[in-house]
N, C-alpha and C. Protein backbone atom coordinates (compact mmCIF):
# COMPACT_ATOMS: atom_id res chain seq x y z
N UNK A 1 98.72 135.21 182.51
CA UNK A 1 99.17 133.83 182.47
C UNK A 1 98.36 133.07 181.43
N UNK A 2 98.72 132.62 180.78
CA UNK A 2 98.76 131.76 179.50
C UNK A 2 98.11 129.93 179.69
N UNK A 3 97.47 129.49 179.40
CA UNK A 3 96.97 127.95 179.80
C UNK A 3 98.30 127.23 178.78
N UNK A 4 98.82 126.41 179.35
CA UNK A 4 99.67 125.30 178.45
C UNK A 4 99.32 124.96 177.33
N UNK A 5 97.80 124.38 177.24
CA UNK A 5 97.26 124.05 176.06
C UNK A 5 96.46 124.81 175.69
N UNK A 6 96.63 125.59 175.04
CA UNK A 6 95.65 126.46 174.62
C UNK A 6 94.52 125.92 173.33
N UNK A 7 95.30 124.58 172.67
CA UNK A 7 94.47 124.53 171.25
C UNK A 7 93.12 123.39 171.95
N UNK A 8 92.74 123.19 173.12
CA UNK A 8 91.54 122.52 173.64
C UNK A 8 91.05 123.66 173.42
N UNK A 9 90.80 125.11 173.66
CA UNK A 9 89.98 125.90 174.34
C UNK A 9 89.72 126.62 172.57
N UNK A 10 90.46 126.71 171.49
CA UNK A 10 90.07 126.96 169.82
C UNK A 10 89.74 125.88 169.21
N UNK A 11 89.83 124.69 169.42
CA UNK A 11 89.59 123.41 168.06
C UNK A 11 88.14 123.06 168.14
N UNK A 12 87.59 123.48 167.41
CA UNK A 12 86.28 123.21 166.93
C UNK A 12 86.04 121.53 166.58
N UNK A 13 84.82 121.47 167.45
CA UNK A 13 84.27 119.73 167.40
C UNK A 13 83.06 119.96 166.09
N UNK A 14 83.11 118.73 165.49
CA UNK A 14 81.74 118.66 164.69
C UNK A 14 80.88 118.59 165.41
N UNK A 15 79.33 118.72 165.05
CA UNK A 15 78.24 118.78 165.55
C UNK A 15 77.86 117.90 165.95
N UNK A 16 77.08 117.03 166.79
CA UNK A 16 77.18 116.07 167.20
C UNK A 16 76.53 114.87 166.03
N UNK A 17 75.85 115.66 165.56
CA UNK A 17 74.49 114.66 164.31
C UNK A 17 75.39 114.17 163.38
N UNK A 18 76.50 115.12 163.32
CA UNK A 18 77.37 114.66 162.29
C UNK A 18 78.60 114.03 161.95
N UNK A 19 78.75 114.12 163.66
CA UNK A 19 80.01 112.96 164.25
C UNK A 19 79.59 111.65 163.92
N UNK A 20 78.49 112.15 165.01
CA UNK A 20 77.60 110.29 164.91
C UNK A 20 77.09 109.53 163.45
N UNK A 21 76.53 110.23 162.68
CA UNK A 21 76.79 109.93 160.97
C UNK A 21 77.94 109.40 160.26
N UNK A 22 79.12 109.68 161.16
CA UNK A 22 80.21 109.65 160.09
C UNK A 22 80.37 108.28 161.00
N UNK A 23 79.69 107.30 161.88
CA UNK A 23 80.51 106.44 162.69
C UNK A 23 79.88 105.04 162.22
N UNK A 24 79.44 105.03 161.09
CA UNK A 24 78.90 103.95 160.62
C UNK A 24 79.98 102.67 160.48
N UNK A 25 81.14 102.81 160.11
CA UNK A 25 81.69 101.46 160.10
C UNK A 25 81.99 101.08 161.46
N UNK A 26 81.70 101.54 162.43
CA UNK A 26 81.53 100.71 163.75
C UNK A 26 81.01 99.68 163.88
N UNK A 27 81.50 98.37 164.64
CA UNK A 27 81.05 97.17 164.86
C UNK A 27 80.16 97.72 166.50
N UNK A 28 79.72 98.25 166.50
CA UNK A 28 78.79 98.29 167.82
C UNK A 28 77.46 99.45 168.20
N UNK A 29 76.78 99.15 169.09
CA UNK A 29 75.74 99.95 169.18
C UNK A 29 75.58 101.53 168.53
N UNK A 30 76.53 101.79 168.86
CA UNK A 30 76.91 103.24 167.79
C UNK A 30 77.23 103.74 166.36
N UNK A 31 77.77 102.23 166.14
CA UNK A 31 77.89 101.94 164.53
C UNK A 31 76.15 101.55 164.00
N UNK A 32 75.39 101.01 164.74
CA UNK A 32 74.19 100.37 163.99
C UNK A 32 73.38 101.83 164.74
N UNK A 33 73.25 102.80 165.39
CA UNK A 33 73.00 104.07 165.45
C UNK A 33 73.16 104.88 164.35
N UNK A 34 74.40 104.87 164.13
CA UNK A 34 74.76 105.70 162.98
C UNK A 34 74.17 105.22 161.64
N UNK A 35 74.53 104.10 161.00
CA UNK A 35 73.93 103.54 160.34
C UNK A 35 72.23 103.83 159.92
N UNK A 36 71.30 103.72 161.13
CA UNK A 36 69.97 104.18 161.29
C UNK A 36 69.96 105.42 160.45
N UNK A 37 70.64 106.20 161.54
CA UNK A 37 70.83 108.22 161.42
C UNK A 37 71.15 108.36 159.58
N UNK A 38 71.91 107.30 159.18
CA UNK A 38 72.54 107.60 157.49
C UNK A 38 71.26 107.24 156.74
N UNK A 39 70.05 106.54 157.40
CA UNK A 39 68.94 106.15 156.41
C UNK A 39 68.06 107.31 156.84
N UNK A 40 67.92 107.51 157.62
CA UNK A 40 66.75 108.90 158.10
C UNK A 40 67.20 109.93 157.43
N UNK A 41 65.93 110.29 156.41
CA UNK A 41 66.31 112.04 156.21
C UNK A 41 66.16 112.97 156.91
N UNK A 42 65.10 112.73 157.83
CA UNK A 42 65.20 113.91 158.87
C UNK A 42 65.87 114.11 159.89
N UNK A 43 66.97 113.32 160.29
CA UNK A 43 67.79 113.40 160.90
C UNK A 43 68.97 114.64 161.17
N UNK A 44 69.02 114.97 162.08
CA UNK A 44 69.31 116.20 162.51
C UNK A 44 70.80 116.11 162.18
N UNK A 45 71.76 116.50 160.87
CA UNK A 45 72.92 116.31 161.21
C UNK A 45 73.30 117.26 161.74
N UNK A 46 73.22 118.67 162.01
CA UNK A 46 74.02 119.89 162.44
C UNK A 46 73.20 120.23 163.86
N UNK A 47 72.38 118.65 164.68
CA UNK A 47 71.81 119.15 165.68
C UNK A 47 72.97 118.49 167.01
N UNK A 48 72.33 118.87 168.59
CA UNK A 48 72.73 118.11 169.30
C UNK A 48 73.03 117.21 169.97
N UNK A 49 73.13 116.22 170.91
CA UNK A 49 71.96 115.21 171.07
C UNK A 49 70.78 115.31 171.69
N UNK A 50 70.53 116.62 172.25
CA UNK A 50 68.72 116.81 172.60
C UNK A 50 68.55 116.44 171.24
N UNK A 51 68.90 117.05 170.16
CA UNK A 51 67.97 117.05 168.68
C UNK A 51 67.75 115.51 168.33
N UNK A 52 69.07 114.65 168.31
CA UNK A 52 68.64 113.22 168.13
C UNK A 52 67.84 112.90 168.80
N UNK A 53 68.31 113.06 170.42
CA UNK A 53 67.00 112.30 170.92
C UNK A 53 65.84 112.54 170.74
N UNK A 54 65.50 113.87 170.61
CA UNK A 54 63.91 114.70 169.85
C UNK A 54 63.63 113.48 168.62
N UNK A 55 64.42 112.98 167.62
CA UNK A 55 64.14 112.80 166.57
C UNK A 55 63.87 110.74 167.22
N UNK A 56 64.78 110.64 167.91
CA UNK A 56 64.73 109.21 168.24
C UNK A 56 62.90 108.32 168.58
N UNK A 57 62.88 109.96 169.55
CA UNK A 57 61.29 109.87 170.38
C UNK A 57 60.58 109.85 169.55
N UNK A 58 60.65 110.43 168.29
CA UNK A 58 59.48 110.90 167.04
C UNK A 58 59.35 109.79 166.42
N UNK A 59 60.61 108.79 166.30
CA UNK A 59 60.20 107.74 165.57
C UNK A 59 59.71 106.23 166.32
N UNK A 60 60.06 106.61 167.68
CA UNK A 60 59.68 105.45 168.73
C UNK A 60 60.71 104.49 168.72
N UNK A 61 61.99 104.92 168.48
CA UNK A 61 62.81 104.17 168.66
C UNK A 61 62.92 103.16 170.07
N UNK A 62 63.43 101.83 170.00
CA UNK A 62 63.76 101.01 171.01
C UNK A 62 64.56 102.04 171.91
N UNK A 63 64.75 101.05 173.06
CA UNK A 63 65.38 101.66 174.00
C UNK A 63 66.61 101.53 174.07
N UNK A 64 67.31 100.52 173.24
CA UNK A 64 68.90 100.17 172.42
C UNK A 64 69.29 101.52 172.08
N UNK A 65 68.44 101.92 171.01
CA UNK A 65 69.01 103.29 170.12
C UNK A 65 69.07 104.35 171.48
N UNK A 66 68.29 104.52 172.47
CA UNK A 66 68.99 105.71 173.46
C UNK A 66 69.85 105.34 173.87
N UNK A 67 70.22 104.15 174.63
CA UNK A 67 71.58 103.84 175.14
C UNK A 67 72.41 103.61 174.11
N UNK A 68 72.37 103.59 172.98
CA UNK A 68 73.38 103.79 171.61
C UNK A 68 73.98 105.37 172.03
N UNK A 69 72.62 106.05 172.30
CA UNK A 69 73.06 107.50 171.43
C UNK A 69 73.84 108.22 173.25
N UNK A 70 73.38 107.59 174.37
CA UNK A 70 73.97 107.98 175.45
C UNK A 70 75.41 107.46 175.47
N UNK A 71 76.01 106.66 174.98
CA UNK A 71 77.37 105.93 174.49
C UNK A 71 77.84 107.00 173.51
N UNK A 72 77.35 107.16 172.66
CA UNK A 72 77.57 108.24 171.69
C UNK A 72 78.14 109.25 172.12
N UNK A 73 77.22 110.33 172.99
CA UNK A 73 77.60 110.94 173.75
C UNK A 73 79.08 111.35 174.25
N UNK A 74 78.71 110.15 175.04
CA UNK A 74 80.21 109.98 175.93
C UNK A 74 81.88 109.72 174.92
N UNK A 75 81.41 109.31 174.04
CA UNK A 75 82.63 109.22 173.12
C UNK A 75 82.47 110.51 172.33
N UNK A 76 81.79 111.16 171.83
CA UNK A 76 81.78 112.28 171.45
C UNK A 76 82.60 113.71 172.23
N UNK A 77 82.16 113.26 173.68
CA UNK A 77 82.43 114.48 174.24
C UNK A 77 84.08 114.71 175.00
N UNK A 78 84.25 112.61 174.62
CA UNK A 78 86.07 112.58 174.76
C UNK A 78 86.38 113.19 173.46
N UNK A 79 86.45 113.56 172.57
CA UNK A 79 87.49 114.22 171.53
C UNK A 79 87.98 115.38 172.27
């Protein structure tokens, strides 16, 4: 037996570093996230969000930018 939709279980998601990079013209916490992430070079684009958050902690980010990147998340993981 066959699943109905089969193309959820083959369609490849971008990485998360690099979703969130590409979300800069956002008017909201995730847009001024991303934004950040596009000025950082060390920013993890081909990481997860453990890796952001690894990278968030390193720079002492406010506590805005985690609940940015926990929003993030959650819209990320709807595609």
């Amino acid at each position: 037996m066959q699943h109905e939709n089969t193309a959820q279980f083959t369609s490849t998601r971008l990485p998360f570093g690099t979703w969130l990079a590409s979300q800069v013209k956002r008017d909201d916490a995730i847009g001024a996230l991303a934004r950040a992430a596009h000025m950082d070079r060390g920013f993890p684009l081909t990481g997860d969000v453990q890796a952001v958050s690894k990278r968030l902690n390193q720079l002492q980010a406010d506590g805005e930018m985690h609940v940015a990147l926990e929003e993030a998340e959650l819209d990320w993981l709807a595609l």
